[in-house]
C-alpha atoms as a PDB file:
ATOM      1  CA  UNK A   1       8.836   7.324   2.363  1.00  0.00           C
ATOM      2  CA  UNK A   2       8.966   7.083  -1.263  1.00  0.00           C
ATOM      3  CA  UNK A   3      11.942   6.218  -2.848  1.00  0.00           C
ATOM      4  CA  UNK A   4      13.132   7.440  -6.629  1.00  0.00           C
ATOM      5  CA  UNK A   5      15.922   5.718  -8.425  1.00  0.00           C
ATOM      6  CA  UNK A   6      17.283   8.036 -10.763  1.00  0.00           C
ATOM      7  CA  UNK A   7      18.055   7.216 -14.374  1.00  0.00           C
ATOM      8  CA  UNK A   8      21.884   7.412 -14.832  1.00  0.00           C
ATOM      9  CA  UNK A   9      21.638   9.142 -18.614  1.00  0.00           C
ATOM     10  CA  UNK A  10      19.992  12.232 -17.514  1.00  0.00           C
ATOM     11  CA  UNK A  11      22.275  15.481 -18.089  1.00  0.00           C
ATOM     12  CA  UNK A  12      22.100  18.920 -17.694  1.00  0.00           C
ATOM     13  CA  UNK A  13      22.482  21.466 -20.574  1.00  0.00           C
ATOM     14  CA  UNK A  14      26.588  21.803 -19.784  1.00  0.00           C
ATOM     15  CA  UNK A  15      26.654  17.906 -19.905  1.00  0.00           C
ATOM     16  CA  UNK A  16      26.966  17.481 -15.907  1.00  0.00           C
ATOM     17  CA  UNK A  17      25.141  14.575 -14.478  1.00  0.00           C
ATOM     18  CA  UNK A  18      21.405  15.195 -12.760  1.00  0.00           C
ATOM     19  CA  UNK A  19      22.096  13.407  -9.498  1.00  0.00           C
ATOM     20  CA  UNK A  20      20.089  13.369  -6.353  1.00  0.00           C
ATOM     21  CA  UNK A  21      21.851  16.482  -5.130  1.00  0.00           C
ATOM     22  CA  UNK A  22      20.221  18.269  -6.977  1.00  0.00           C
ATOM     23  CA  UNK A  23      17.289  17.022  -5.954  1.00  0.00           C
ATOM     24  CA  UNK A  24      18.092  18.009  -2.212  1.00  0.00           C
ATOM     25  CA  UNK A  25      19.292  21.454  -3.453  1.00  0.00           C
ATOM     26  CA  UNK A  26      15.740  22.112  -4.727  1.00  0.00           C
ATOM     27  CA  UNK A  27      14.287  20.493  -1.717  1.00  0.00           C
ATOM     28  CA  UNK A  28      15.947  22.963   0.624  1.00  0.00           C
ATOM     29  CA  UNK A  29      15.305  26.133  -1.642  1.00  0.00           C
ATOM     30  CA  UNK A  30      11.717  25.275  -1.542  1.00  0.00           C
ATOM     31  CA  UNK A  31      11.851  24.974   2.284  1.00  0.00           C
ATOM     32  CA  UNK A  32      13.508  28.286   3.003  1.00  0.00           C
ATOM     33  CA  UNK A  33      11.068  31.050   4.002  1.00  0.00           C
ATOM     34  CA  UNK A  34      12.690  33.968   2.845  1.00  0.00           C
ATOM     35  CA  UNK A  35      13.051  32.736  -0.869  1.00  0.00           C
ATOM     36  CA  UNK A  36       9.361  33.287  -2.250  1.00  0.00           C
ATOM     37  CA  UNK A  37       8.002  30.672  -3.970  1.00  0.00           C
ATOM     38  CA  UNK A  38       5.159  31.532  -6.390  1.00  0.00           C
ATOM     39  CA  UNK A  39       3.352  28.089  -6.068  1.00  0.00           C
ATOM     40  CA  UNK A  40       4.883  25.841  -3.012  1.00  0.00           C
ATOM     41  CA  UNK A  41       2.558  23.039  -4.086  1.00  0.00           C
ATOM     42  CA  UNK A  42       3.935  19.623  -2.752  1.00  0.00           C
ATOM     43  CA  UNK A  43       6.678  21.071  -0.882  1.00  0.00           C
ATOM     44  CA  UNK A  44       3.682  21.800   2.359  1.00  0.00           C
ATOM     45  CA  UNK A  45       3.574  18.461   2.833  1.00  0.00           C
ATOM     46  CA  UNK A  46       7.121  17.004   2.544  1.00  0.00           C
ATOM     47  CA  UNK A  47       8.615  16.847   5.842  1.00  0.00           C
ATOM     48  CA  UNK A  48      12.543  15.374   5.124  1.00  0.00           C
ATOM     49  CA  UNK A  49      14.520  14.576   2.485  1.00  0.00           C
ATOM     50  CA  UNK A  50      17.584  12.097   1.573  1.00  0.00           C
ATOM     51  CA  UNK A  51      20.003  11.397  -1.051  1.00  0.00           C
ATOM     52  CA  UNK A  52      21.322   7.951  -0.238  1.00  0.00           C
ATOM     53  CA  UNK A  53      23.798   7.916  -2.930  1.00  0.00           C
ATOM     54  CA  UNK A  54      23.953   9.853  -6.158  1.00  0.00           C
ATOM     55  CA  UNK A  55      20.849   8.379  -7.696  1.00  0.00           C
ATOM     56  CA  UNK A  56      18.553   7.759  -5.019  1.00  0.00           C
ATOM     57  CA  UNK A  57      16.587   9.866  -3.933  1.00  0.00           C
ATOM     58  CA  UNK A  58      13.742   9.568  -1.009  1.00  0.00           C
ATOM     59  CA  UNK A  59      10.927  12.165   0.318  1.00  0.00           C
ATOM     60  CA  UNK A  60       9.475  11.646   3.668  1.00  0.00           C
ATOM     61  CA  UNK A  61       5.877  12.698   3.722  1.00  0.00           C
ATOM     62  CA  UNK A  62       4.018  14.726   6.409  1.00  0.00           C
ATOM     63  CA  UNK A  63       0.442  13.026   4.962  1.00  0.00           C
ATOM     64  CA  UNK A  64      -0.721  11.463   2.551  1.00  0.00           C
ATOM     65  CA  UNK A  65      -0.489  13.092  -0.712  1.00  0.00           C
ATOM     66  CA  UNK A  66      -2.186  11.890  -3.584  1.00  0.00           C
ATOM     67  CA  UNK A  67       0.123  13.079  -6.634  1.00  0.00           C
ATOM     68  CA  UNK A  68       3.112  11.580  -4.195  1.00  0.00           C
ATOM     69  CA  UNK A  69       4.104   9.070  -7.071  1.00  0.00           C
END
């Protein structure tokens, strides 16, 4: 798995906090079948996804992908 440790400064335009969450909320929107996705890219090859805590974030990959990092 790789494993991200998000930086704690990062906001979003309103000034809410970019957490890991968000992360998984993109993770599962890019997994769902009936949302079309013009370029799915990386997503083919993740297989799970986990936010440990609000900023950590891990991928679980189904091979080896060479941009993974």
């Amino acid at each position: 798995a790789s494993v991200y440790r998000l930086r704690r400064d990062v906001k979003w335009a309103d000034g809410a906090p970019f957490t890991s969450h968000d992360l998984m909320f993109t993770f599962r929107v890019t997994r769902e079948k009936s949302i079309p996705i013009v370029d799915p890219g990386p997503s083919e090859v993740m297989e799970s996804a986990d936010a440990a805590d609000d900023y950590t974030f891990s991928l679980t990959w189904r091979q080896p992908y060479y941009q993974a990092d």
